[in-house]
Protein backbone atom coordinates (compact mmCIF):
# COMPACT_ATOMS: atom_id res chain seq x y z
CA UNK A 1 133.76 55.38 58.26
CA UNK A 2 135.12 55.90 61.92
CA UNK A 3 134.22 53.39 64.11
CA UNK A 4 131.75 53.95 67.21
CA UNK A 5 132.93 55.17 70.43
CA UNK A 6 131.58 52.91 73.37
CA UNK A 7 129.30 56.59 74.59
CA UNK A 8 128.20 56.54 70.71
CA UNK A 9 126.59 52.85 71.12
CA UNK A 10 125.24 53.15 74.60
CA UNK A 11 123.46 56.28 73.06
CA UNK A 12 122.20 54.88 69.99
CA UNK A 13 120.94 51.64 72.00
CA UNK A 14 119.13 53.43 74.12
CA UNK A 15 117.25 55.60 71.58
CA UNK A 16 116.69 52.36 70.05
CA UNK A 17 115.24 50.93 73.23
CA UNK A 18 112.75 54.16 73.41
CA UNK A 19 111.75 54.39 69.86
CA UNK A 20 111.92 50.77 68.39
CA UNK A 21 110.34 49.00 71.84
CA UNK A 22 112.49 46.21 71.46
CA UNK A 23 114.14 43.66 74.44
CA UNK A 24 116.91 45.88 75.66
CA UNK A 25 119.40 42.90 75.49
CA UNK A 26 118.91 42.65 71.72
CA UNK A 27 119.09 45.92 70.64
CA UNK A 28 122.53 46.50 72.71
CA UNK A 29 123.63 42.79 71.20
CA UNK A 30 123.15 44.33 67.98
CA UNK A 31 124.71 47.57 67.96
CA UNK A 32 128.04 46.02 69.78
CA UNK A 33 127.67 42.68 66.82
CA UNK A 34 127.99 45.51 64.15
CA UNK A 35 131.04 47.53 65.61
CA UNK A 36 134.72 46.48 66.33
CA UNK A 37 135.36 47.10 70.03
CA UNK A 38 137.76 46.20 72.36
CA UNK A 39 136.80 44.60 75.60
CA UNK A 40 136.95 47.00 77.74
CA UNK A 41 134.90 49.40 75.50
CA UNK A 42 132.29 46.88 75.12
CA UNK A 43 131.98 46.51 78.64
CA UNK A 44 132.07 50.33 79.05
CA UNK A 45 129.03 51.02 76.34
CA UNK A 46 127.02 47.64 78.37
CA UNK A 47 127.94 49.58 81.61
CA UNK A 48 126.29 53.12 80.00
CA UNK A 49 123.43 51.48 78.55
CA UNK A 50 122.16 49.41 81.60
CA UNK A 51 122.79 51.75 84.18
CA UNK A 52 120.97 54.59 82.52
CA UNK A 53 118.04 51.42 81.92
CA UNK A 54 118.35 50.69 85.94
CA UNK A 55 118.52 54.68 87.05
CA UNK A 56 116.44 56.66 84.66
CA UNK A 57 113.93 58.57 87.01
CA UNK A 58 116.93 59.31 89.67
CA UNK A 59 118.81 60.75 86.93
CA UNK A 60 115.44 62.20 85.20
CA UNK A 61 115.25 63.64 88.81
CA UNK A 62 119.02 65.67 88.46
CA UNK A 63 117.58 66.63 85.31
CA UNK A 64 114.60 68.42 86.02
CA UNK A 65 116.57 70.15 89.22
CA UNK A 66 119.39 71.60 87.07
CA UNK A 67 117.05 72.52 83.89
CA UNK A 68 113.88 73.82 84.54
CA UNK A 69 112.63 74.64 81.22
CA UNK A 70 111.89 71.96 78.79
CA UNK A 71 114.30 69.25 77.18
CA UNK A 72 113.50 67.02 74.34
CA UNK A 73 114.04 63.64 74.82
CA UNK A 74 116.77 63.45 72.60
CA UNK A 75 119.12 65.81 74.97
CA UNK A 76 117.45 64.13 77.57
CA UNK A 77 119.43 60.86 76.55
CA UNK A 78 122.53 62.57 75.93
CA UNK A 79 122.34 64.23 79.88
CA UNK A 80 121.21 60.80 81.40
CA UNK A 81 124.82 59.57 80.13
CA UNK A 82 126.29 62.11 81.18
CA UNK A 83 124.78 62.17 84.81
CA UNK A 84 125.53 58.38 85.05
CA UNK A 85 129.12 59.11 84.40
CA UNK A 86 129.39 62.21 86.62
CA UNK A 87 127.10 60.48 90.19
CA UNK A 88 127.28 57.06 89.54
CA UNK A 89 129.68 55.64 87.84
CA UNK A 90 132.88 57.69 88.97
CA UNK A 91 134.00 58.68 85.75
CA UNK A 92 136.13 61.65 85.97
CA UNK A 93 134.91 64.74 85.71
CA UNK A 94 136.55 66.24 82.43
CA UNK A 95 136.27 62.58 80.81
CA UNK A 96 132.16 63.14 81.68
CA UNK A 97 131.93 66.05 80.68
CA UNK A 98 133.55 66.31 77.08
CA UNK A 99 132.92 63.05 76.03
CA UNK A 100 129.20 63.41 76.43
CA UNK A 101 128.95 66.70 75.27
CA UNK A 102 130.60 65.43 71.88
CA UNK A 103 127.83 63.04 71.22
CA UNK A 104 125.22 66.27 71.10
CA UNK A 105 124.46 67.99 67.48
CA UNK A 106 126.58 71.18 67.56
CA UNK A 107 123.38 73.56 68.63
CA UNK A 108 122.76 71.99 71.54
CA UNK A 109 126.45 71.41 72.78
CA UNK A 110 126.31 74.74 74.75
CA UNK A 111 123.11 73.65 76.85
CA UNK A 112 124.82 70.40 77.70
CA UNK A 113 127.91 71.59 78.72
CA UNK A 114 126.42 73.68 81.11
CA UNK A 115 123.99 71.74 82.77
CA UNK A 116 126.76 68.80 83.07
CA UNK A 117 129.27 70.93 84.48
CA UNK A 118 126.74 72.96 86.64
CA UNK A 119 125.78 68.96 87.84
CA UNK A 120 129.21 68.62 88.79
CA UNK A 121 129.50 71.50 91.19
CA UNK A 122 126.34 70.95 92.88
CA UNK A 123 127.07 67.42 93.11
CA UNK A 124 126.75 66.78 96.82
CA UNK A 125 123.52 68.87 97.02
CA UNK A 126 121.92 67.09 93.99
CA UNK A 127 122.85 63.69 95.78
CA UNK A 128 121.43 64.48 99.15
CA UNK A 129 117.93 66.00 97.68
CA UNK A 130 118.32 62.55 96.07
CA UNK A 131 118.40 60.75 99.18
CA UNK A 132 115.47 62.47 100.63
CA UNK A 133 112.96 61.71 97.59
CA UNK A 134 110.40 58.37 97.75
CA UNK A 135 111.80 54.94 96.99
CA UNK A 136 110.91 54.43 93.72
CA UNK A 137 112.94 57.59 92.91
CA UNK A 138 116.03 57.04 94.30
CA UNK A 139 115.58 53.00 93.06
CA UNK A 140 114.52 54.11 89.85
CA UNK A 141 111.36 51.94 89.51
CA UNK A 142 107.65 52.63 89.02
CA UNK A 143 105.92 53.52 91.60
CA UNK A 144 102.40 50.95 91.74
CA UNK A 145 105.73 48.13 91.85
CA UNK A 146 107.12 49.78 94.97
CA UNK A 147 103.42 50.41 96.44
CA UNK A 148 102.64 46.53 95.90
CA UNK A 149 106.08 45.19 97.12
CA UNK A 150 105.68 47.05 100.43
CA UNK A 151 102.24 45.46 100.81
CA UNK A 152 103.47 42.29 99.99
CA UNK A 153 106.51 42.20 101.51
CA UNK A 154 106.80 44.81 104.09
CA UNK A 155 108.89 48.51 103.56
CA UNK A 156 112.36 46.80 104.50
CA UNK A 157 112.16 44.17 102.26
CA UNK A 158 110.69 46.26 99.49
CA UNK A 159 113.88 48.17 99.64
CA UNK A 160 116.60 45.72 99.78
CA UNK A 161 114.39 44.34 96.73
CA UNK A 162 115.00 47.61 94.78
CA UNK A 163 118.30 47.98 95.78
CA UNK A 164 118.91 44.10 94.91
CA UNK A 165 117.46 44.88 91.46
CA UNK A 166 119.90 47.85 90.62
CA UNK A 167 123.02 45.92 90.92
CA UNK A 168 124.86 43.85 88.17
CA UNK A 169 124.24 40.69 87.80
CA UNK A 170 126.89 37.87 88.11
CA UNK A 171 127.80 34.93 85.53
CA UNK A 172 126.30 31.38 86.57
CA UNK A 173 126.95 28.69 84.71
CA UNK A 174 125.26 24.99 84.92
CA UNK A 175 128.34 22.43 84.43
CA UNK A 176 126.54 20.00 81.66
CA UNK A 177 127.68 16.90 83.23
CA UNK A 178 126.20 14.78 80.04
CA UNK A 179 129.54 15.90 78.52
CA UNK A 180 131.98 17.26 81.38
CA UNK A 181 132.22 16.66 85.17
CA UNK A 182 132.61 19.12 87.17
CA UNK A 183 136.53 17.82 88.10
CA UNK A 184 137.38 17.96 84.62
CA UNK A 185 135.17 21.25 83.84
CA UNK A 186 137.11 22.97 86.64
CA UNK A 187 140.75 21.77 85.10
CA UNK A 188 139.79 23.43 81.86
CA UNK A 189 138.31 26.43 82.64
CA UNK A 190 140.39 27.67 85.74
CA UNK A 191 138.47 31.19 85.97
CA UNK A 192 135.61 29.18 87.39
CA UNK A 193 134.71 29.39 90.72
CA UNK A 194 132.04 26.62 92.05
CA UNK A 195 129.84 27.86 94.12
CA UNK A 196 128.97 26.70 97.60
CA UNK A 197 126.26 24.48 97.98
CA UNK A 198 125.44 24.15 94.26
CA UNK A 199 128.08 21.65 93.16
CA UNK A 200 127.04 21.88 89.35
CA UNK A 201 127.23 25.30 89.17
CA UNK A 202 130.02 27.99 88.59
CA UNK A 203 130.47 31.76 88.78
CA UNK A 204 132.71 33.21 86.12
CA UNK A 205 134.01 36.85 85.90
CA UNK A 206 132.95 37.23 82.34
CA UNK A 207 130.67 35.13 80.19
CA UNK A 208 132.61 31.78 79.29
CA UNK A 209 132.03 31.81 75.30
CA UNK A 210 134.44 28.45 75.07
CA UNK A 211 132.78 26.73 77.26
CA UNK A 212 129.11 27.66 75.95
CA UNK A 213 130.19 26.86 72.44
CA UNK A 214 131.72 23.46 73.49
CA UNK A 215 127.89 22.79 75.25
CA UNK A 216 129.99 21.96 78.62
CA UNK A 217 128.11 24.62 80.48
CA UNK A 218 124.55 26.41 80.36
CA UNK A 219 124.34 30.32 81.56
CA UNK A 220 121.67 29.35 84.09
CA UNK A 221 121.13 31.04 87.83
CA UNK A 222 121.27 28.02 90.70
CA UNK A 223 117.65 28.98 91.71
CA UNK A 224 116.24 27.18 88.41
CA UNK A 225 117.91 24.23 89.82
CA UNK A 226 114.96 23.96 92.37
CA UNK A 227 111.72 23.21 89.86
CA UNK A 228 114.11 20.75 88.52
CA UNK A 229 115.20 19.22 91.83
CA UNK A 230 111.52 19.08 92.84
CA UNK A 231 110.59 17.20 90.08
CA UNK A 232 113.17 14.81 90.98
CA UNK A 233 113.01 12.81 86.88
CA UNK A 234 114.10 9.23 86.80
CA UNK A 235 116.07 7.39 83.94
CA UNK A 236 113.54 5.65 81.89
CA UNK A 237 110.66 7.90 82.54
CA UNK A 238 108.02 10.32 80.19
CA UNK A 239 108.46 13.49 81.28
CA UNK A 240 106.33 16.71 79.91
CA UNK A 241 108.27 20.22 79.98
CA UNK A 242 105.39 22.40 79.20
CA UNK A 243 106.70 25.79 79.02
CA UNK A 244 110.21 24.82 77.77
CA UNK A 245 111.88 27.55 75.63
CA UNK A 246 114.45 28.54 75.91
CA UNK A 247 115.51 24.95 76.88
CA UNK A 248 117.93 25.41 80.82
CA UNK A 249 115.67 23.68 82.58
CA UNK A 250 114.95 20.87 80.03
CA UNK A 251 118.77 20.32 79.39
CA UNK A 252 119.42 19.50 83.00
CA UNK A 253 115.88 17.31 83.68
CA UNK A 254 117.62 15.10 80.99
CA UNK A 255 121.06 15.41 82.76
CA UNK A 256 119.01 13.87 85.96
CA UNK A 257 117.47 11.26 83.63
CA UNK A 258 120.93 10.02 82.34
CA UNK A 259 119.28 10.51 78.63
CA UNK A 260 117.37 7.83 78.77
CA UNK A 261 114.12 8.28 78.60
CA UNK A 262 111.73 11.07 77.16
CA UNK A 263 110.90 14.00 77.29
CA UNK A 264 108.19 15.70 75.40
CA UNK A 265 109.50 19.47 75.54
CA UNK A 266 106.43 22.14 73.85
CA UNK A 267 106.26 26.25 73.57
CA UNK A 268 104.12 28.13 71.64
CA UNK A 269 106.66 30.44 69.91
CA UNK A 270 108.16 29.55 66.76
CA UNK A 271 111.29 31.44 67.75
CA UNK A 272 111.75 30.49 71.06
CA UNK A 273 111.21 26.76 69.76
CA UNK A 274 114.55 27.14 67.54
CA UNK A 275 116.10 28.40 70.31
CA UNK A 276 115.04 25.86 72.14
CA UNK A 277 116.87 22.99 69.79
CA UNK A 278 119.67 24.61 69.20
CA UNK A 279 120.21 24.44 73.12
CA UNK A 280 119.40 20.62 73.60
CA UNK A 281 121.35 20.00 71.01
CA UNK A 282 124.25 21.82 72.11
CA UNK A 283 123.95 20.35 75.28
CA UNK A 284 123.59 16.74 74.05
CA UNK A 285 119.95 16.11 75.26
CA UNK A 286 119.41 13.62 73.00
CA UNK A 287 116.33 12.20 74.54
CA UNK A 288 114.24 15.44 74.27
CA UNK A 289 111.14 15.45 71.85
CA UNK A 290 110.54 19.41 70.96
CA UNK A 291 106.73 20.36 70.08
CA UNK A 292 104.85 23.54 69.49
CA UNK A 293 101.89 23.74 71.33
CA UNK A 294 99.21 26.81 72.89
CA UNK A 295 98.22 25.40 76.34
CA UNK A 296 95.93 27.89 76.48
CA UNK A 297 93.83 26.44 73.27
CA UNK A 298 91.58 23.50 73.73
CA UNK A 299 93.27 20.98 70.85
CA UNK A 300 96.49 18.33 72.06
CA UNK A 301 98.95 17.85 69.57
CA UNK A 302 99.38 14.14 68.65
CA UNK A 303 102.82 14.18 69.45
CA UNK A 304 101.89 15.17 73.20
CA UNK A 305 98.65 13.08 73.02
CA UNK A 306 100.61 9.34 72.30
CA UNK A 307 103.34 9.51 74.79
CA UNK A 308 100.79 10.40 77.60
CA UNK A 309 100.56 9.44 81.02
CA UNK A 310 103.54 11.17 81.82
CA UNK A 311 105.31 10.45 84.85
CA UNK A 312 106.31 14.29 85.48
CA UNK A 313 105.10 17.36 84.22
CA UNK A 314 107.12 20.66 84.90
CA UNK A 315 105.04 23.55 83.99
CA UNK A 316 107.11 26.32 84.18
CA UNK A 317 104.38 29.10 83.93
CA UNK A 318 105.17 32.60 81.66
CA UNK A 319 105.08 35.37 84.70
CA UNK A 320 105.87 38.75 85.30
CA UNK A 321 109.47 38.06 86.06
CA UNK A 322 109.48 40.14 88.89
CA UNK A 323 111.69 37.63 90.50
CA UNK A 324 114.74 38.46 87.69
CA UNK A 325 114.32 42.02 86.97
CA UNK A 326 118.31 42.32 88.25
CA UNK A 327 119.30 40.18 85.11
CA UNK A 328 116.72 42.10 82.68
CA UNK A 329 117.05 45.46 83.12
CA UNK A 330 114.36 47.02 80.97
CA UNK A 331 111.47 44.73 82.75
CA UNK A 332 110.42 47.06 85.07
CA UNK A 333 109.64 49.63 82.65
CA UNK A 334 107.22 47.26 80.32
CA UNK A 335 105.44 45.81 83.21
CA UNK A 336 102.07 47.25 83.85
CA UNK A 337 99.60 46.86 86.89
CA UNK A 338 97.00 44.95 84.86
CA UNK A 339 99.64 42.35 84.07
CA UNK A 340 99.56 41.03 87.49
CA UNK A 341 95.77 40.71 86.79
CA UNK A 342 96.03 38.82 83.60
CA UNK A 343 98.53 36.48 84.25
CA UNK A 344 97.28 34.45 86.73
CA UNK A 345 94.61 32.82 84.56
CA UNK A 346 96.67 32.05 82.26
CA UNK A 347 98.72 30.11 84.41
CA UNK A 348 96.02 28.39 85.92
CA UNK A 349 94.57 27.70 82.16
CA UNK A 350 98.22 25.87 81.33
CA UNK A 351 98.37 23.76 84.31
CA UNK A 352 95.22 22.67 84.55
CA UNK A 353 95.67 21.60 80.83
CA UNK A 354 98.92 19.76 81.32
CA UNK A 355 97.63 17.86 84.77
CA UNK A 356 95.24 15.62 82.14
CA UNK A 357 98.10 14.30 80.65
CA UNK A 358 99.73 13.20 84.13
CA UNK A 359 99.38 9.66 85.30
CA UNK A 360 97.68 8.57 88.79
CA UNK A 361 100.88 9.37 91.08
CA UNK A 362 102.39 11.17 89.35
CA UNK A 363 104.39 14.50 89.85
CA UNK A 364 103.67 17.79 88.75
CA UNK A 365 105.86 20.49 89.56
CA UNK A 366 104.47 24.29 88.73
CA UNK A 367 107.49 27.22 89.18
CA UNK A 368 107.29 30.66 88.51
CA UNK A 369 110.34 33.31 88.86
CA UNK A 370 107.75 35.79 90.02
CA UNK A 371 107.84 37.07 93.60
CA UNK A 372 104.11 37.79 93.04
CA UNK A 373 101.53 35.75 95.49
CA UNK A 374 98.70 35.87 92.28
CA UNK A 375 101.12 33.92 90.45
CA UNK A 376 102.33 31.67 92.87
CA UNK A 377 100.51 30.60 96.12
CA UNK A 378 97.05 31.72 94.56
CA UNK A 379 97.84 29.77 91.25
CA UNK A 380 98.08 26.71 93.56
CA UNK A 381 95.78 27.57 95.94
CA UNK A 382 92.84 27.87 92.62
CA UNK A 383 94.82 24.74 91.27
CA UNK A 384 94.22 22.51 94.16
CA UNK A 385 90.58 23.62 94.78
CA UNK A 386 89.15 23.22 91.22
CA UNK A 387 91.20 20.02 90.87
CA UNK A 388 90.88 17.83 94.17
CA UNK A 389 92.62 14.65 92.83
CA UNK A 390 96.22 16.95 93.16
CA UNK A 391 97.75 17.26 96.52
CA UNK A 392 100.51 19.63 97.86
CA UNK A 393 103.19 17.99 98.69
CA UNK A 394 106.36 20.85 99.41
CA UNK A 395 106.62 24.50 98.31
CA UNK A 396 110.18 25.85 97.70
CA UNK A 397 110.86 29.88 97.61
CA UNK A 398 113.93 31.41 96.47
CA UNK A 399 113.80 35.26 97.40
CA UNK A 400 117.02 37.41 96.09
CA UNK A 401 117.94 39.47 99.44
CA UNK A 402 117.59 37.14 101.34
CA UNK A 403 119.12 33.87 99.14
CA UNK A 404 121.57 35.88 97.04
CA UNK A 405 119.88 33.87 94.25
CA UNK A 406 117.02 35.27 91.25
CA UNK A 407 113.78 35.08 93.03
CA UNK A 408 111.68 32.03 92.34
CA UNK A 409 108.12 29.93 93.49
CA UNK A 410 107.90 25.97 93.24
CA UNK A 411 104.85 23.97 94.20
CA UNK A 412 105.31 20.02 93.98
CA UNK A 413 101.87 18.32 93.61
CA UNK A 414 101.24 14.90 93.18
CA UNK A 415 98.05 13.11 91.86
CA UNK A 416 96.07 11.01 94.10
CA UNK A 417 96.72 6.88 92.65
């Protein structure tokens, strides 16, 4: 059997994404684990696949201008390639156009060809009725996220946050300094680049599978640094990671702590808990303690229960995400308006549980990588009025157009001695 092309896999990945409802990153890690590309096809069939993800109602807009009678959504797939290829991408034109038309069953070739090459001519035209629709069509996102980012944050910001969102996301990487130093990591791996101002973190121009496997680097975005950098852990001390999985932030709290120490490290998810170990233990956190747990139910495990008082609590709260939705393309299609309703109690729920378990002085730092005020200033606002013996002590933002960073909230509270 002939291998697939790159066009073949971006195609069947995304008609898995539709039908199956699966986390686009898995189903296109799939499809390229079962075929035998070269690198530049692989990167060609990621490149398809995500950009149709990120531009789906601009090119669902060409569509519906160059066909005006009915398309099932199987063709429909097919002509979002192609229109990637053809406005977006640069492929050239006879490249776009018989390539994609040779993915189509043979009775619906004709139909493609000519709306692709009919696309091509009116290129300029389609592009500047384009540039005169709404923002979330040209940005490709729905339209209640656009509505409630220019109420948040004001039309220019709202935007350059859609615009930030459609662009590819670099490689960061977290230099594990409980095996490597950063001199050292540099000498080995020469296609790193450190960035400036975040010493312990690199930029590489493809993902750095040597170094991962060795456990001398974490793919981790420099804005995570901050919850951990708030929480500012000690050698020696009992720290609780509440929300752990899948394990960046805990890796580097016990690169502050030296590994020594503990830290009690809980999620809920079965899954994301063996993820979770298999990341500590690459890394070499050897003082990490890992516990399933629901903060959300009302009875402490035993193994959380007997190491409390901690000295620092990190609860890194489940969110929307909005603050990420460059690196996870498919996000802003699952996300709903009544999320932004729900999650907020939960959050409040989890930290209010976890602040029991936190000594008199203690630290506990509460981070979201939401750009959502429910989930972040209102969190801590409810927080700090239902729970008096906390205090605010500093608030950290990390906001993606403006810090070239993934968006994040941190709140450092401490509890009155």
């Amino acid at each position: 059997m002939a291998q697939p092309s790159a066009r073949q896999i971006a195609l069947r990945a995304l008609r898995a994404w539709r039908e199956e409802k699966r986390f686009a990153d898995s189903i296109i890690s799939q499809r390229l684990g079962e075929a035998d590309l070269m690198r530049p096809d692989r990167a060609f069939a990621l490149e398809l696949f995500y950009g149709v993800l990120r531009n789906v109602t601009l090119l669902d807009f060409w569509i519906d201008r160059l066909r005006t009678s009915r398309i099932d959504i199987a063709m429909r797939d097919i002509l979002r390639l192609g229109l990637y290829q053809l406005f977006l991408l640069g492929t050239a034109r006879h490249a776009a156009v018989f390539e994609t038309v040779a993915l189509a069953p043979k009775k619906q070739r004709a139909v493609i060809n000519g709306v692709l090459r009919a696309a091509a001519r009116r290129r300029e035209e389609l592009c500047n009725q384009a540039d005169a629709q709404p923002l979330f069509v040209r940005t490709s996102h729905p339209q209640f996220l656009v509505a409630r980012w220019r109420q948040h944050l004001g039309d220019k910001n709202a935007e350059e946050l859609c615009n930030w969102n459609n662009l590819p996301p670099p490689v960061y990487g977290r230099v594990n300094q409980l095996k490597i130093n950063s001199k050292n990591f540099r000498e080995l791996y020469s296609d790193s680049r450190v960035l400036p101002g975040n010493p312990d973190f690199m930029e590489f121009r493809e993902l750095p599978a040597k170094a991962l496997d060795s456990g001398h680097c974490y793919i981790q975005d420099p804005s995570t640094a901050i919850a951990c950098q708030l929480l500012a852990p000690k050698p020696g001390q009992r720290i609780l990671d509440a929300c752990a999985a899948p394990g960046g932030k805990t890796g580097y709290i016990a690169e502050l702590m030296q590994n020594h120490g503990m830290i009690v490290a809980c999620d809920r998810d079965s899954e994301r808990l063996k993820t979770l170990k298999i990341n500590i233990t690459q890394l070499d956190a050897r003082i990490v303690h890992v516990v399933r747990h629901d903060w959300t139910r009302n009875r402490l495990q035993k193994e959380i229960a007997s190491v409390a008082p901690f000295d620092r609590i990190l609860v890194d709260a489940p969110c929307t995400n909005t603050g990420v939705m460059r690196r996870r393309v498919d996000l802003r299609w699952r996300l709903r308006p009544e999320d932004f309703a729900q999650m907020p109690n939960t959050q409040f729920v989890i930290t209010v549980a976890a602040t029991r378990l936190l000594k008199p002085g203690g630290v506990l730092v509460y981070s979201t990588c939401s750009l959502e005020p429910e989930e972040n200033e209102q969190v801590v606002g409810r927080i700090l009025a239902e729970m008096p013996i906390l205090r605010l002590e500093a608030e950290r933002y990390s906001v993606p157009f403006r810090d070239g960073f993934d968006g994040v909230y941190v709140a450092r509270l401490i509890r009155n001695g």
